[in-house]
C-alpha atoms as a PDB file:
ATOM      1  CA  UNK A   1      22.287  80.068   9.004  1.00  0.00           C
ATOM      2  CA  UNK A   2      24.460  82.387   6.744  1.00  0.00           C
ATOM      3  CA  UNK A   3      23.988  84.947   9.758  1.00  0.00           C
ATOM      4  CA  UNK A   4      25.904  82.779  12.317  1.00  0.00           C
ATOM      5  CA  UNK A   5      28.734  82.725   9.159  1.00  0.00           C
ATOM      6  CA  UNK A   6      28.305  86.261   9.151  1.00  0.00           C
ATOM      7  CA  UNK A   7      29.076  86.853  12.547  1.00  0.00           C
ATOM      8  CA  UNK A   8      31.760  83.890  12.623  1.00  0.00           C
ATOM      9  CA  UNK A   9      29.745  81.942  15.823  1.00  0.00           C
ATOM     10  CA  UNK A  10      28.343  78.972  16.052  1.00  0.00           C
ATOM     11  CA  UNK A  11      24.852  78.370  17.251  1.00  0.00           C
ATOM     12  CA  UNK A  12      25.353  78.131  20.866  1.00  0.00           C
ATOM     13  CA  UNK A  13      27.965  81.111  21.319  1.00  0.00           C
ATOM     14  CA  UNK A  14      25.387  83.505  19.215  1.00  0.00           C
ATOM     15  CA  UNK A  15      22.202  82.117  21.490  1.00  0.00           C
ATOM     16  CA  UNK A  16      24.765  83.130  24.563  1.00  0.00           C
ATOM     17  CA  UNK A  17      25.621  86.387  23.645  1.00  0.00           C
ATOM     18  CA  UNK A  18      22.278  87.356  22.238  1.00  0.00           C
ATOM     19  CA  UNK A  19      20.193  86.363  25.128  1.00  0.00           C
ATOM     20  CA  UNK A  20      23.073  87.826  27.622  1.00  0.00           C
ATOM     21  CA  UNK A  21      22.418  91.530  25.803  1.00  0.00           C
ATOM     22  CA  UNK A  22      18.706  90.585  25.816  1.00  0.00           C
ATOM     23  CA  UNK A  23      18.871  90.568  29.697  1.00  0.00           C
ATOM     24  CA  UNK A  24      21.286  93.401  29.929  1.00  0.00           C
ATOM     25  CA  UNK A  25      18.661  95.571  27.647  1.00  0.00           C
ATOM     26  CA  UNK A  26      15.551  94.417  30.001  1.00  0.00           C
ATOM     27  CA  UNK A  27      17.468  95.573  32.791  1.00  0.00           C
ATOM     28  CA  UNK A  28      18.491  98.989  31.373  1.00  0.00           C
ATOM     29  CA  UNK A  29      15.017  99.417  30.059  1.00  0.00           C
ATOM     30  CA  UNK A  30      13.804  98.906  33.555  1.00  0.00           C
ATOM     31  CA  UNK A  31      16.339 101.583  34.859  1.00  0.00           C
ATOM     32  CA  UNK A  32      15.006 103.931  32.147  1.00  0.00           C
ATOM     33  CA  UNK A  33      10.964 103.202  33.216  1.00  0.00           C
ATOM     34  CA  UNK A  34      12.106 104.035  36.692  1.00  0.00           C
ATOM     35  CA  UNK A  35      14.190 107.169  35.667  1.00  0.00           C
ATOM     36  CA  UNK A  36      11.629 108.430  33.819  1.00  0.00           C
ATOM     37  CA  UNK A  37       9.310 108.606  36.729  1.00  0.00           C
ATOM     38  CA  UNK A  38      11.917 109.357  39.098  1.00  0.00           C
ATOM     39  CA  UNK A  39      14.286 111.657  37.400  1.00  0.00           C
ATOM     40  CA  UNK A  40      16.865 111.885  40.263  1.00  0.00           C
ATOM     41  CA  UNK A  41      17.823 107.704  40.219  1.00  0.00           C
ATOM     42  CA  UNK A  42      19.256 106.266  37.449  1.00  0.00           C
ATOM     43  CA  UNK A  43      20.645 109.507  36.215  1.00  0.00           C
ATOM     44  CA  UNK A  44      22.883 107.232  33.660  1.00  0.00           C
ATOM     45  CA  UNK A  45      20.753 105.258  32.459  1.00  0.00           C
ATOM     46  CA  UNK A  46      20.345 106.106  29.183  1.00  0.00           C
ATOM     47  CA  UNK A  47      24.273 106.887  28.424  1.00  0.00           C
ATOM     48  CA  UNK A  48      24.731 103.473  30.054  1.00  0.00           C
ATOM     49  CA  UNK A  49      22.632 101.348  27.952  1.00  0.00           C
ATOM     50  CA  UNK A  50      24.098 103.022  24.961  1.00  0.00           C
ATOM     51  CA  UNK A  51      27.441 102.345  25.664  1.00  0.00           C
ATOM     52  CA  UNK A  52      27.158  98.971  26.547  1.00  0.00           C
ATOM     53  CA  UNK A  53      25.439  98.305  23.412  1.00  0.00           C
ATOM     54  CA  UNK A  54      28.418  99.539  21.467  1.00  0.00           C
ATOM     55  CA  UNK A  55      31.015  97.781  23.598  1.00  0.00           C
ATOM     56  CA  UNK A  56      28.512  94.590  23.306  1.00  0.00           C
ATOM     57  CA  UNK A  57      28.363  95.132  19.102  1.00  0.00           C
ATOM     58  CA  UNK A  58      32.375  95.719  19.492  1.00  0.00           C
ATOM     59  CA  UNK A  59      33.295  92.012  20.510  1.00  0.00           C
END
């Protein structure tokens, strides 16, 4: 459990925000499946997904 140390959490607040960016990443993955087949939705998808994993790793 050094990790949860590490990251100064306890158990429940890491299992929150881990499985909250989990979701968030299945749903921009699913924007990117669709973009890739249909280039003109989702234009953002990609620049999305990587900026809300940098504001995520920034809390």
């Amino acid at each position: 459990m050094k990790h949860l140390d590490d990251v100064n959490m306890t158990y429940f607040q890491h299992m929150g925000r881990a499985l909250l960016l989990s979701i968030r990443f299945l749903l921009s993955s699913a924007q990117l499946i669709i973009h890739a087949l249909f280039p003109f939705l989702f234009i953002n998808a990609g620049k999305n997904a990587v900026d809300l994993y940098h504001a995520q790793d920034a809390l």
